[in-house]
PDB file of N, CA and C in Angstrom:
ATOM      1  N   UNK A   1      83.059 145.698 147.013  1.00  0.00           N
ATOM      2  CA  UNK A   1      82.852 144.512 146.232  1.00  0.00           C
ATOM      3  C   UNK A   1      81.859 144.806 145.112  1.00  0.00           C
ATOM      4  N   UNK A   2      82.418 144.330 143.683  1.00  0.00           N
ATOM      5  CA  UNK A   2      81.000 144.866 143.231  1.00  0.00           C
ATOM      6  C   UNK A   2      80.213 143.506 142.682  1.00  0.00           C
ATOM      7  N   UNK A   3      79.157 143.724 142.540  1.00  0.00           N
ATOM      8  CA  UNK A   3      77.918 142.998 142.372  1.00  0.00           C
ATOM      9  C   UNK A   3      77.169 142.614 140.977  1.00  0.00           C
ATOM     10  N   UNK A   4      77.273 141.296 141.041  1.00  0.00           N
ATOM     11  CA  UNK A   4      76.650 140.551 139.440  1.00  0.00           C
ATOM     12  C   UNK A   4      75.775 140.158 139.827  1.00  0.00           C
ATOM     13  N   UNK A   5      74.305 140.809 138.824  1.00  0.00           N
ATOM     14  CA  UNK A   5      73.080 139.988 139.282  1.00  0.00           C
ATOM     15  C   UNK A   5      72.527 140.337 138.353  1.00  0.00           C
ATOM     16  N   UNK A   6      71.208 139.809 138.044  1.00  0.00           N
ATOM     17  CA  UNK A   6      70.107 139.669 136.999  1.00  0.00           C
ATOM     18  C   UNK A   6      69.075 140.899 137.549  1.00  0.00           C
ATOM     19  N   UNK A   7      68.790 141.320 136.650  1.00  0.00           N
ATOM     20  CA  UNK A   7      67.915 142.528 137.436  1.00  0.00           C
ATOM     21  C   UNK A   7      66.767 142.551 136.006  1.00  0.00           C
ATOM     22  N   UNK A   8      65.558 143.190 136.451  1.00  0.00           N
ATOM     23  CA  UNK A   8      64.110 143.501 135.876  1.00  0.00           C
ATOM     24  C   UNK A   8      64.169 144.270 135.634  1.00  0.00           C
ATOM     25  N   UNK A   9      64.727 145.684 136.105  1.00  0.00           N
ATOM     26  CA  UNK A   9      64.607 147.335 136.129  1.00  0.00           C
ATOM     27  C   UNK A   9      65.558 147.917 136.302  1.00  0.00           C
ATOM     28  N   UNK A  10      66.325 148.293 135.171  1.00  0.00           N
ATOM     29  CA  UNK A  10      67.170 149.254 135.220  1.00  0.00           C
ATOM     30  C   UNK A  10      66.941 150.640 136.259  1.00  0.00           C
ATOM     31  N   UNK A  11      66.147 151.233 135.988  1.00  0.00           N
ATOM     32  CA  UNK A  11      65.429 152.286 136.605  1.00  0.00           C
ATOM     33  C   UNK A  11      65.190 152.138 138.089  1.00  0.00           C
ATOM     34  N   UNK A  12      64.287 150.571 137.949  1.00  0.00           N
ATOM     35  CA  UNK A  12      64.000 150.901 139.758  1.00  0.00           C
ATOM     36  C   UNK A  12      65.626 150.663 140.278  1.00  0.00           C
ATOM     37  N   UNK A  13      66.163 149.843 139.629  1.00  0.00           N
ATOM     38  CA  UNK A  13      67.907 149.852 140.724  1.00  0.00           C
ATOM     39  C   UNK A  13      68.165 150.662 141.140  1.00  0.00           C
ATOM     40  N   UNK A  14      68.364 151.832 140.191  1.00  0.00           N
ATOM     41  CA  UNK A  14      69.269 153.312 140.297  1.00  0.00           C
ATOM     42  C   UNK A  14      68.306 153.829 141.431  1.00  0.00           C
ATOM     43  N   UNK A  15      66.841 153.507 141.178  1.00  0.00           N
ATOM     44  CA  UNK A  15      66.343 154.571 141.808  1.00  0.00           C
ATOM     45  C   UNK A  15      66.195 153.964 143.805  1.00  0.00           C
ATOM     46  N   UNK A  16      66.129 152.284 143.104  1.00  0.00           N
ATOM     47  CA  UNK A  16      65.933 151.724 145.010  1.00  0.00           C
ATOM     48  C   UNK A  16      67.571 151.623 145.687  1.00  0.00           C
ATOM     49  N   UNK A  17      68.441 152.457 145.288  1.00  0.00           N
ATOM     50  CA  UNK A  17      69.578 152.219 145.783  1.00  0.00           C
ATOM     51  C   UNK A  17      69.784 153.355 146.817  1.00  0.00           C
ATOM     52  N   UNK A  18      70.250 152.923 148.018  1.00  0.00           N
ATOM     53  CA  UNK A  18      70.083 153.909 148.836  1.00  0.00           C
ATOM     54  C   UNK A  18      71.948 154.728 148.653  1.00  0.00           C
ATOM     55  N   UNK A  19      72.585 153.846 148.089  1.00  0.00           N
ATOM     56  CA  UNK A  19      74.017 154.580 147.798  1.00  0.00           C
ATOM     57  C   UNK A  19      73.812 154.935 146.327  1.00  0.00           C
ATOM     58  N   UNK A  20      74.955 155.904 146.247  1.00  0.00           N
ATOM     59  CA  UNK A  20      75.446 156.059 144.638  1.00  0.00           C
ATOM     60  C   UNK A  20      75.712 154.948 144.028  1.00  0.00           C
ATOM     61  N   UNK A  21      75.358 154.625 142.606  1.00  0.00           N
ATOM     62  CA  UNK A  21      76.006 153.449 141.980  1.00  0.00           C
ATOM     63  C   UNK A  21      76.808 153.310 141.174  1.00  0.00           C
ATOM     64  N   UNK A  22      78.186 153.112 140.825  1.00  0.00           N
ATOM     65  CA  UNK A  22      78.909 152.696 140.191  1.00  0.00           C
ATOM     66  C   UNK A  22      78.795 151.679 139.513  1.00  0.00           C
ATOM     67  N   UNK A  23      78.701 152.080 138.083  1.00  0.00           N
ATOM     68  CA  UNK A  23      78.073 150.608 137.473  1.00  0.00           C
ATOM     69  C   UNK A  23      79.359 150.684 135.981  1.00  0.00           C
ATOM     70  N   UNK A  24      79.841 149.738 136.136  1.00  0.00           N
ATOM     71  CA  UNK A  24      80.653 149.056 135.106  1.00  0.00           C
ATOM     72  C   UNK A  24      80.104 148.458 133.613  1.00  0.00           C
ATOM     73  N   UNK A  25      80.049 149.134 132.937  1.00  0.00           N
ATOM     74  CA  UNK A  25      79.600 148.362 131.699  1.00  0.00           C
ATOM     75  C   UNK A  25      80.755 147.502 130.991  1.00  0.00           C
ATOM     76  N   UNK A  26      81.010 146.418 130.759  1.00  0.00           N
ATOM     77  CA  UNK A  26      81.823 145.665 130.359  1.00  0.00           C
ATOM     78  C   UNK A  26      81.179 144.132 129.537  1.00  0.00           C
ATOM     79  N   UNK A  27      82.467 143.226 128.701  1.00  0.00           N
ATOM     80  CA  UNK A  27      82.008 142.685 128.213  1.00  0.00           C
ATOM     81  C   UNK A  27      82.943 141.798 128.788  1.00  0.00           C
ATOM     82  N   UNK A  28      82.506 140.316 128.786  1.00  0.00           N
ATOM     83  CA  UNK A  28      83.388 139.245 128.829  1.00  0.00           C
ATOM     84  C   UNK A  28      84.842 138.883 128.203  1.00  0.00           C
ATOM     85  N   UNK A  29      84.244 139.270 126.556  1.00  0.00           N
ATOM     86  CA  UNK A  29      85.824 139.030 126.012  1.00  0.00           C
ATOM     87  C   UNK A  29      86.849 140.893 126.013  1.00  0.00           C
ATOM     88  N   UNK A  30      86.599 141.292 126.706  1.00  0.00           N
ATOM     89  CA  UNK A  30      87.101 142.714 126.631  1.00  0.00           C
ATOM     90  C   UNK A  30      88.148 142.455 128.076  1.00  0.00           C
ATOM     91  N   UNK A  31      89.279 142.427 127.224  1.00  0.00           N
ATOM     92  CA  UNK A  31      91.050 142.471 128.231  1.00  0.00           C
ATOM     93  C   UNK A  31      90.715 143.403 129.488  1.00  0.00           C
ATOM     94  N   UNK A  32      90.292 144.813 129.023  1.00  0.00           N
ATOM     95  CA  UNK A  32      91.018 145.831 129.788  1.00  0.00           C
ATOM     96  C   UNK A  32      89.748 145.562 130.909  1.00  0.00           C
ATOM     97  N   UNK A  33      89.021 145.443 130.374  1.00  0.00           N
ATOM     98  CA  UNK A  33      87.728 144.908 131.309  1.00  0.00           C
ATOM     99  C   UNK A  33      88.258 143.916 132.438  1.00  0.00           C
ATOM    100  N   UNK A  34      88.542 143.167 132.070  1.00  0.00           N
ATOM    101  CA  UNK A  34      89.142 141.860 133.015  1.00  0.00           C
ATOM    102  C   UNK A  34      90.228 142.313 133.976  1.00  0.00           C
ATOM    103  N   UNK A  35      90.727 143.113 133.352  1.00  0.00           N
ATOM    104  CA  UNK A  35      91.772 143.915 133.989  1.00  0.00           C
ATOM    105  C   UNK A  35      91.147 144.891 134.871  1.00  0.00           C
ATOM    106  N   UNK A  36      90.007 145.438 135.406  1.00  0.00           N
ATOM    107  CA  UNK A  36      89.557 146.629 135.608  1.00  0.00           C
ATOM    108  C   UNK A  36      88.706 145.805 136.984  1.00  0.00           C
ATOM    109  N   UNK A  37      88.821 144.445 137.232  1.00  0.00           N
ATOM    110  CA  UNK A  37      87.656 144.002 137.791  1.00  0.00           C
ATOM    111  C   UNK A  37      88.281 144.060 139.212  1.00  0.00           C
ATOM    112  N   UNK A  38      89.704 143.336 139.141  1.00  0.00           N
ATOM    113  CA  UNK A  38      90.221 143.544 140.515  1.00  0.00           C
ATOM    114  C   UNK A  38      90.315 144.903 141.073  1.00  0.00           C
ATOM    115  N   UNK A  39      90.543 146.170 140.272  1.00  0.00           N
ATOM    116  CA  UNK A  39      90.506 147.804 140.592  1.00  0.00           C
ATOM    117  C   UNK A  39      89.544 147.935 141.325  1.00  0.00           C
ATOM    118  N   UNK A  40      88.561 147.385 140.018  1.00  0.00           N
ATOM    119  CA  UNK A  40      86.998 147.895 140.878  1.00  0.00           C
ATOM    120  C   UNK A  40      86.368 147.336 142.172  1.00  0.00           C
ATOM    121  N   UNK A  41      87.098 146.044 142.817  1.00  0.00           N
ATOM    122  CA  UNK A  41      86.800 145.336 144.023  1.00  0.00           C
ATOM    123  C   UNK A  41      87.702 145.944 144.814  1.00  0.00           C
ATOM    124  N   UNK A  42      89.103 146.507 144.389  1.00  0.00           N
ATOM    125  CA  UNK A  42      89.614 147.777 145.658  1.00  0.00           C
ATOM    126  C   UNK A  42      88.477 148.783 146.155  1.00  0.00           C
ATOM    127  N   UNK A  43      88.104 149.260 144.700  1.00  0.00           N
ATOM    128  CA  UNK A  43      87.233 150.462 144.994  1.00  0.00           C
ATOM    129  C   UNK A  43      85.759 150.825 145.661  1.00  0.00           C
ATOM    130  N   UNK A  44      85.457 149.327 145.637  1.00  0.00           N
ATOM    131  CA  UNK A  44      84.318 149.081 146.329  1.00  0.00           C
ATOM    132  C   UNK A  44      84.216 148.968 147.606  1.00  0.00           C
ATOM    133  N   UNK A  45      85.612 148.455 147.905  1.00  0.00           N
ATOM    134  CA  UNK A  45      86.094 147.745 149.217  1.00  0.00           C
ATOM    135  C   UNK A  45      85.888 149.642 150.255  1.00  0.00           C
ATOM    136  N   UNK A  46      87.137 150.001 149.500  1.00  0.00           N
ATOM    137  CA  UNK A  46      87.177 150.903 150.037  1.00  0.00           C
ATOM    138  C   UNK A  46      86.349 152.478 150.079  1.00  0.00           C
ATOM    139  N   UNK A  47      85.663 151.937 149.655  1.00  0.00           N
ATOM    140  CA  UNK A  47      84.351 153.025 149.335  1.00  0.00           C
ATOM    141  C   UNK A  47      83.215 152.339 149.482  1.00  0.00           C
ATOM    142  N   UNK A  48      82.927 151.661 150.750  1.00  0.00           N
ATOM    143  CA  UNK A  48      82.018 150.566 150.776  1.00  0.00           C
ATOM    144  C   UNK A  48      81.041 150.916 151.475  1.00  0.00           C
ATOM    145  N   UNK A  49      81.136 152.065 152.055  1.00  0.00           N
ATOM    146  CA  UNK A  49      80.178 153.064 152.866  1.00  0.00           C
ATOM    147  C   UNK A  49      79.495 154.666 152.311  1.00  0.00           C
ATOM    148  N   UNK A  50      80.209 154.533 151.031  1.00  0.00           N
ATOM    149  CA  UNK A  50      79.472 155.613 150.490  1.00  0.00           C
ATOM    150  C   UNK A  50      78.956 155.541 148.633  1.00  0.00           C
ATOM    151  N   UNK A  51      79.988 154.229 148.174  1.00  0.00           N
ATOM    152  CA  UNK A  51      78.779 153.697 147.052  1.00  0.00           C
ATOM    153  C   UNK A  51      78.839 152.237 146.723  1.00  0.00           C
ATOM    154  N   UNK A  52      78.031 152.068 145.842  1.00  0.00           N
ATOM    155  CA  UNK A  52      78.165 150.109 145.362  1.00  0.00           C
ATOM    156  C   UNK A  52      78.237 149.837 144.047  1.00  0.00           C
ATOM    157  N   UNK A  53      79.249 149.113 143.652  1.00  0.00           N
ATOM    158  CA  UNK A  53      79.855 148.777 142.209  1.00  0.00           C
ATOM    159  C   UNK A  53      78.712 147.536 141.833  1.00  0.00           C
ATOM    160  N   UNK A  54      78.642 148.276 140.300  1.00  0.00           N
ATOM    161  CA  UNK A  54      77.497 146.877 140.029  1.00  0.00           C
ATOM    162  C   UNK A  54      77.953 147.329 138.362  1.00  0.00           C
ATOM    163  N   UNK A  55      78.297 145.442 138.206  1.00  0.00           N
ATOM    164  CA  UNK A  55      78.833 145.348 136.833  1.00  0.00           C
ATOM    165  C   UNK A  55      77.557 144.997 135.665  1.00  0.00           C
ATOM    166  N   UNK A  56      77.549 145.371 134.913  1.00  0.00           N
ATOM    167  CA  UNK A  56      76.690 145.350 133.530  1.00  0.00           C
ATOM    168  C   UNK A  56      77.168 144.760 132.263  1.00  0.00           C
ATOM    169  N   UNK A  57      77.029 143.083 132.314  1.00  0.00           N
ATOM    170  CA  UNK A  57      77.331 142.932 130.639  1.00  0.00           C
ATOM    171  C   UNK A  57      76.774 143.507 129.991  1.00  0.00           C
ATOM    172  N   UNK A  58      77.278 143.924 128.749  1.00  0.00           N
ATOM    173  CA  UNK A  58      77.054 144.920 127.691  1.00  0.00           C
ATOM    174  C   UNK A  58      76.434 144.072 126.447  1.00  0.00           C
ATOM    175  N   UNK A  59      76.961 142.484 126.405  1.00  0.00           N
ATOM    176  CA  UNK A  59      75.712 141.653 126.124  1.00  0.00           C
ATOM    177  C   UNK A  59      74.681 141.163 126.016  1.00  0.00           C
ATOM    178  N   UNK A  60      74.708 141.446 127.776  1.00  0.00           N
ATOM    179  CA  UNK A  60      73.115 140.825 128.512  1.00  0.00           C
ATOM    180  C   UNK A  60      72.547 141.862 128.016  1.00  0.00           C
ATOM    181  N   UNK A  61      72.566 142.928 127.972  1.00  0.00           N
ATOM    182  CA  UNK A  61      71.705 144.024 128.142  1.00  0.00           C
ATOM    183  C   UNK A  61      72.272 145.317 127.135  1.00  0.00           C
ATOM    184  N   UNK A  62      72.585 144.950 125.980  1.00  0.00           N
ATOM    185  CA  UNK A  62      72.882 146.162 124.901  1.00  0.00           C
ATOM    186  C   UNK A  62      71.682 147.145 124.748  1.00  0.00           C
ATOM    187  N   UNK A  63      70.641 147.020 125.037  1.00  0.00           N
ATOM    188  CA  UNK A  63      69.576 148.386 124.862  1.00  0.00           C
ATOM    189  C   UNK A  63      70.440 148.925 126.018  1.00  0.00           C
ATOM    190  N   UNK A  64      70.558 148.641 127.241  1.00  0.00           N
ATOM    191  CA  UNK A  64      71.220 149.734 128.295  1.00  0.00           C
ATOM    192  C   UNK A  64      72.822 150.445 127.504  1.00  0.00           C
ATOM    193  N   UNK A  65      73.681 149.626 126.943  1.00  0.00           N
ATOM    194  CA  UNK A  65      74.846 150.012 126.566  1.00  0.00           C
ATOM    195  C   UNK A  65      74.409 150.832 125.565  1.00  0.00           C
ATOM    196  N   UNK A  66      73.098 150.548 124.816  1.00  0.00           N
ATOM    197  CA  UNK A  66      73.070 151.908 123.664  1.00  0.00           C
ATOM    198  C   UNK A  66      72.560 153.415 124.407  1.00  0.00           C
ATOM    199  N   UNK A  67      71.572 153.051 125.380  1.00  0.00           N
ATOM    200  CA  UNK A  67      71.303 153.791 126.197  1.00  0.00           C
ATOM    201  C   UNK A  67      71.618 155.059 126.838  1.00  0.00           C
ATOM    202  N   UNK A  68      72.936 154.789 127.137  1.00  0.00           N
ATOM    203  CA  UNK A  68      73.592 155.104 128.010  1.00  0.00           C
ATOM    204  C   UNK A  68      75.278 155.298 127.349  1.00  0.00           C
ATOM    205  N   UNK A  69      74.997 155.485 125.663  1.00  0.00           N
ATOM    206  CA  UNK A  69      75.775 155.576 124.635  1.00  0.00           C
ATOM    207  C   UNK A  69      77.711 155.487 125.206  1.00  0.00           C
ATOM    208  N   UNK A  70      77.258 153.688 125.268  1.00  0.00           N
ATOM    209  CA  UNK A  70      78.519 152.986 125.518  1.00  0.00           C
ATOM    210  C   UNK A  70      79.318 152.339 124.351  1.00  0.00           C
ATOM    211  N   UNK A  71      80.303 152.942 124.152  1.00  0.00           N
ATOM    212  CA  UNK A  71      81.255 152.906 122.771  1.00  0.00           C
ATOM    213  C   UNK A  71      82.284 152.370 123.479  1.00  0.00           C
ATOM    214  N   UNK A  72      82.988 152.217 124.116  1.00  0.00           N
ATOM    215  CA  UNK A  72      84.114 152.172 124.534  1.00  0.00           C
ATOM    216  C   UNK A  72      83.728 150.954 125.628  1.00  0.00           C
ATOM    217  N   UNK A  73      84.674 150.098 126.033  1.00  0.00           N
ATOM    218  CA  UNK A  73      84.874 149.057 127.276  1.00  0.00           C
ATOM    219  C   UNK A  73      86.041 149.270 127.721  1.00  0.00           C
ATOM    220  N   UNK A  74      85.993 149.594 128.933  1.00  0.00           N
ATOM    221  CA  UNK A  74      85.025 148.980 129.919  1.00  0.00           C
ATOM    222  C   UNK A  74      85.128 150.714 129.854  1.00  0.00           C
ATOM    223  N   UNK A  75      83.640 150.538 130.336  1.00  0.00           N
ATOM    224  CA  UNK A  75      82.822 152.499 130.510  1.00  0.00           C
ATOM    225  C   UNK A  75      82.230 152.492 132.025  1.00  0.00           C
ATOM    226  N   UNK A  76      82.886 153.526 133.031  1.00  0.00           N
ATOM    227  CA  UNK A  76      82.306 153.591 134.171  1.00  0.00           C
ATOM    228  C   UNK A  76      80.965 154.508 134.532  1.00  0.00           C
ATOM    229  N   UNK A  77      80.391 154.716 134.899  1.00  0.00           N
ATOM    230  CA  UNK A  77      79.070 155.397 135.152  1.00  0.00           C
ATOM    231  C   UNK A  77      78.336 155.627 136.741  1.00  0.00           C
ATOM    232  N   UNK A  78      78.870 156.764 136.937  1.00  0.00           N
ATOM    233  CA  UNK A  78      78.231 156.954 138.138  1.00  0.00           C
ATOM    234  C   UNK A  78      76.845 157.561 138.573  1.00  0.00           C
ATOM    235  N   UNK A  79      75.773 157.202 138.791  1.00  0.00           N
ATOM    236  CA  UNK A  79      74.776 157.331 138.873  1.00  0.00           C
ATOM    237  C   UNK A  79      74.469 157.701 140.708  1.00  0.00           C
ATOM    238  N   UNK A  80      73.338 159.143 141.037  1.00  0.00           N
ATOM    239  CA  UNK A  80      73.563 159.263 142.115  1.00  0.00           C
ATOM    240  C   UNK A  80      71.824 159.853 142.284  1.00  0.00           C
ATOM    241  N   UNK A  81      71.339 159.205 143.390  1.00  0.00           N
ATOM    242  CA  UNK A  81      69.656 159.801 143.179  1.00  0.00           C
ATOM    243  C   UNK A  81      68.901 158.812 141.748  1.00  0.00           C
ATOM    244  N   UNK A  82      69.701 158.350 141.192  1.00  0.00           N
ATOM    245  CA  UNK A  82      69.079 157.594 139.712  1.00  0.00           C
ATOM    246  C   UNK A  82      69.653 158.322 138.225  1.00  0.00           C
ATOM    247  N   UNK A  83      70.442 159.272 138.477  1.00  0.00           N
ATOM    248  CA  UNK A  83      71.012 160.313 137.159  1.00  0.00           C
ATOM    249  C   UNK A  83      72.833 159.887 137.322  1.00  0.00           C
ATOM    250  N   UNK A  84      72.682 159.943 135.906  1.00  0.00           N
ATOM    251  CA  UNK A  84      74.384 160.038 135.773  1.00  0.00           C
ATOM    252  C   UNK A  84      74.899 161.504 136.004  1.00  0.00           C
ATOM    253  N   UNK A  85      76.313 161.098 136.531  1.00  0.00           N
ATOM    254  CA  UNK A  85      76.502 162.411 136.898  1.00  0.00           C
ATOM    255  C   UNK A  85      78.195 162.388 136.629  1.00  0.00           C
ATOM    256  N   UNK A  86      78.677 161.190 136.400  1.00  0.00           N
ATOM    257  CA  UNK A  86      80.128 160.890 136.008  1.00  0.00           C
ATOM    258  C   UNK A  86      80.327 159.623 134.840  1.00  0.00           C
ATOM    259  N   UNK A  87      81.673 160.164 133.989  1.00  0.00           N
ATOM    260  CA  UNK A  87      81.535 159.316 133.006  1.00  0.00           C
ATOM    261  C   UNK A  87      82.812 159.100 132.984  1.00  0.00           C
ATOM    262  N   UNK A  88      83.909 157.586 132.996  1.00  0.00           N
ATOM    263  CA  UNK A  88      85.138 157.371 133.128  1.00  0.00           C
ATOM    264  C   UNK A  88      84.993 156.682 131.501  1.00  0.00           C
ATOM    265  N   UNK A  89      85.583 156.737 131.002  1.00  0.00           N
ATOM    266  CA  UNK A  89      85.951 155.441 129.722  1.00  0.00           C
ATOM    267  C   UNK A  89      87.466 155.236 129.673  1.00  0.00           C
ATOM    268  N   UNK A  90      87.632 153.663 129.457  1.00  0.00           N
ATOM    269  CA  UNK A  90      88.656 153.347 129.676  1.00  0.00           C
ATOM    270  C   UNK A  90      89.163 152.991 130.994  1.00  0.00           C
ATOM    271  N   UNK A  91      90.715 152.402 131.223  1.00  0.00           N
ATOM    272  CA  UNK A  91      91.684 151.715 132.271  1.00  0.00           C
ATOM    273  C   UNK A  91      91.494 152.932 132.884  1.00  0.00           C
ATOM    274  N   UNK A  92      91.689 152.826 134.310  1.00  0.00           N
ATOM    275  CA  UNK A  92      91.706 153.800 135.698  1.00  0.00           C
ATOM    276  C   UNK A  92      92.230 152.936 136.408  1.00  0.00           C
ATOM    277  N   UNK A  93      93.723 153.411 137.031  1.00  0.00           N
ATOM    278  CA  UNK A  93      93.971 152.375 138.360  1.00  0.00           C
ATOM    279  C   UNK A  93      93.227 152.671 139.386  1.00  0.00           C
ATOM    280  N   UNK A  94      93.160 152.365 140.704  1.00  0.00           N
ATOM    281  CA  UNK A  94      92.232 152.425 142.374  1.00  0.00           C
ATOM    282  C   UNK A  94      92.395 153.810 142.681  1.00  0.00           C
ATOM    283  N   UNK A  95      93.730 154.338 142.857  1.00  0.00           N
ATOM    284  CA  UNK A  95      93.972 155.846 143.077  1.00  0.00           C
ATOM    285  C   UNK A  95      93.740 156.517 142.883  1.00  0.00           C
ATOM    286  N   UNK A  96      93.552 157.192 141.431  1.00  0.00           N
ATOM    287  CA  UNK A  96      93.054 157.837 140.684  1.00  0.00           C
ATOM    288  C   UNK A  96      91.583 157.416 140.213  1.00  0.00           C
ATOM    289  N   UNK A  97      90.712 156.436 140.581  1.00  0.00           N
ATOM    290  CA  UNK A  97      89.827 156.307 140.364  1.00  0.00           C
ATOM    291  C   UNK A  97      89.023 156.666 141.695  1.00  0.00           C
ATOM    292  N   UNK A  98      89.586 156.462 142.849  1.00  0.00           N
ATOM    293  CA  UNK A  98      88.929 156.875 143.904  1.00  0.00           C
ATOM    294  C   UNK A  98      89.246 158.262 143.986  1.00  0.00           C
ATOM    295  N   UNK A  99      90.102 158.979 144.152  1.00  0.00           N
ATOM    296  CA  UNK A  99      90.061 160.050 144.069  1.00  0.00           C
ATOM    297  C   UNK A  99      89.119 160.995 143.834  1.00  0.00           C
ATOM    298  N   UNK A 100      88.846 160.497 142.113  1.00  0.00           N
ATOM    299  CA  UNK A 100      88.241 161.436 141.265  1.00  0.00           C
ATOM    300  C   UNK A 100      86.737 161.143 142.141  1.00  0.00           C
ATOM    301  N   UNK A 101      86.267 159.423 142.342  1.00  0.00           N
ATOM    302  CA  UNK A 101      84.997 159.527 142.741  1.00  0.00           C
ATOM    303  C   UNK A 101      84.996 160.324 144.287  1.00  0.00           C
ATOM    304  N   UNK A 102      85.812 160.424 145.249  1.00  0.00           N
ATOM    305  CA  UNK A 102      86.028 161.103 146.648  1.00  0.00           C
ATOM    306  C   UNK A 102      85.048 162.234 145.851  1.00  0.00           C
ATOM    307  N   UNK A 103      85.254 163.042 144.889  1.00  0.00           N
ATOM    308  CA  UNK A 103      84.953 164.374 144.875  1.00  0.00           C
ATOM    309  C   UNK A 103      83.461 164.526 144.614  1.00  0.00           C
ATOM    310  N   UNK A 104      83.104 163.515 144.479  1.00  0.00           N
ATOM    311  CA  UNK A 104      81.533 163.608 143.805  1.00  0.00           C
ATOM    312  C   UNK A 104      80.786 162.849 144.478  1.00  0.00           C
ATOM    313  N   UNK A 105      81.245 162.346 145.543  1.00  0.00           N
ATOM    314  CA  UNK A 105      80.099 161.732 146.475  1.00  0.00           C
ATOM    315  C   UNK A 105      79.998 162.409 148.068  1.00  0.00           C
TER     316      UNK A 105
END
């Protein structure tokens, strides 16, 4: 399942997370985004024991989207220990999105 919330600290998240984080940068009016949300609640589902999806308006929080040099929506980002370590941009169906993450966690 992944997770919408208001947060203080970018930093402490990544860093107080005891799983890897999958974090979604997306925007409200962005299609493929909307499209990407039910994927990403497969992928959470089923990867619910080894990381946690947490979505990022790219609104709320554009210093992170420049940050973290987000051009593209919806941009996936896997963060592990507090470091990125995977970068998806663009549509990914569940299959091929779990897959690829199977290998890196």
């Amino acid at each position: 399942m992944a997770v919408k919330k208001q947060f203080t600290s970018f930093p402490e998240m990544l860093t107080g997370s005891d799983l890897p984080l999958l974090v979604d940068f997306y925007a409200p009016w962005c299609g493929p985004c909307q499209m990407m949300a039910p994927i990403l609640e497969q992928v959470g589902t089923r990867l619910k024991d080894r990381l946690r999806v947490v979505k990022i308006n790219t609104e709320n929080y554009p210093q992170l989207a420049s940050q973290y040099q987000v051009q593209v929506l919806p941009t996936l980002v896997l963060f592990k220990q507090g470091q990125p370590v995977e970068r998806i941009e663009g549509m990914m169906t569940a299959e091929p999105l779990i897959q690829r993450l199977h290998s890196l966690l």
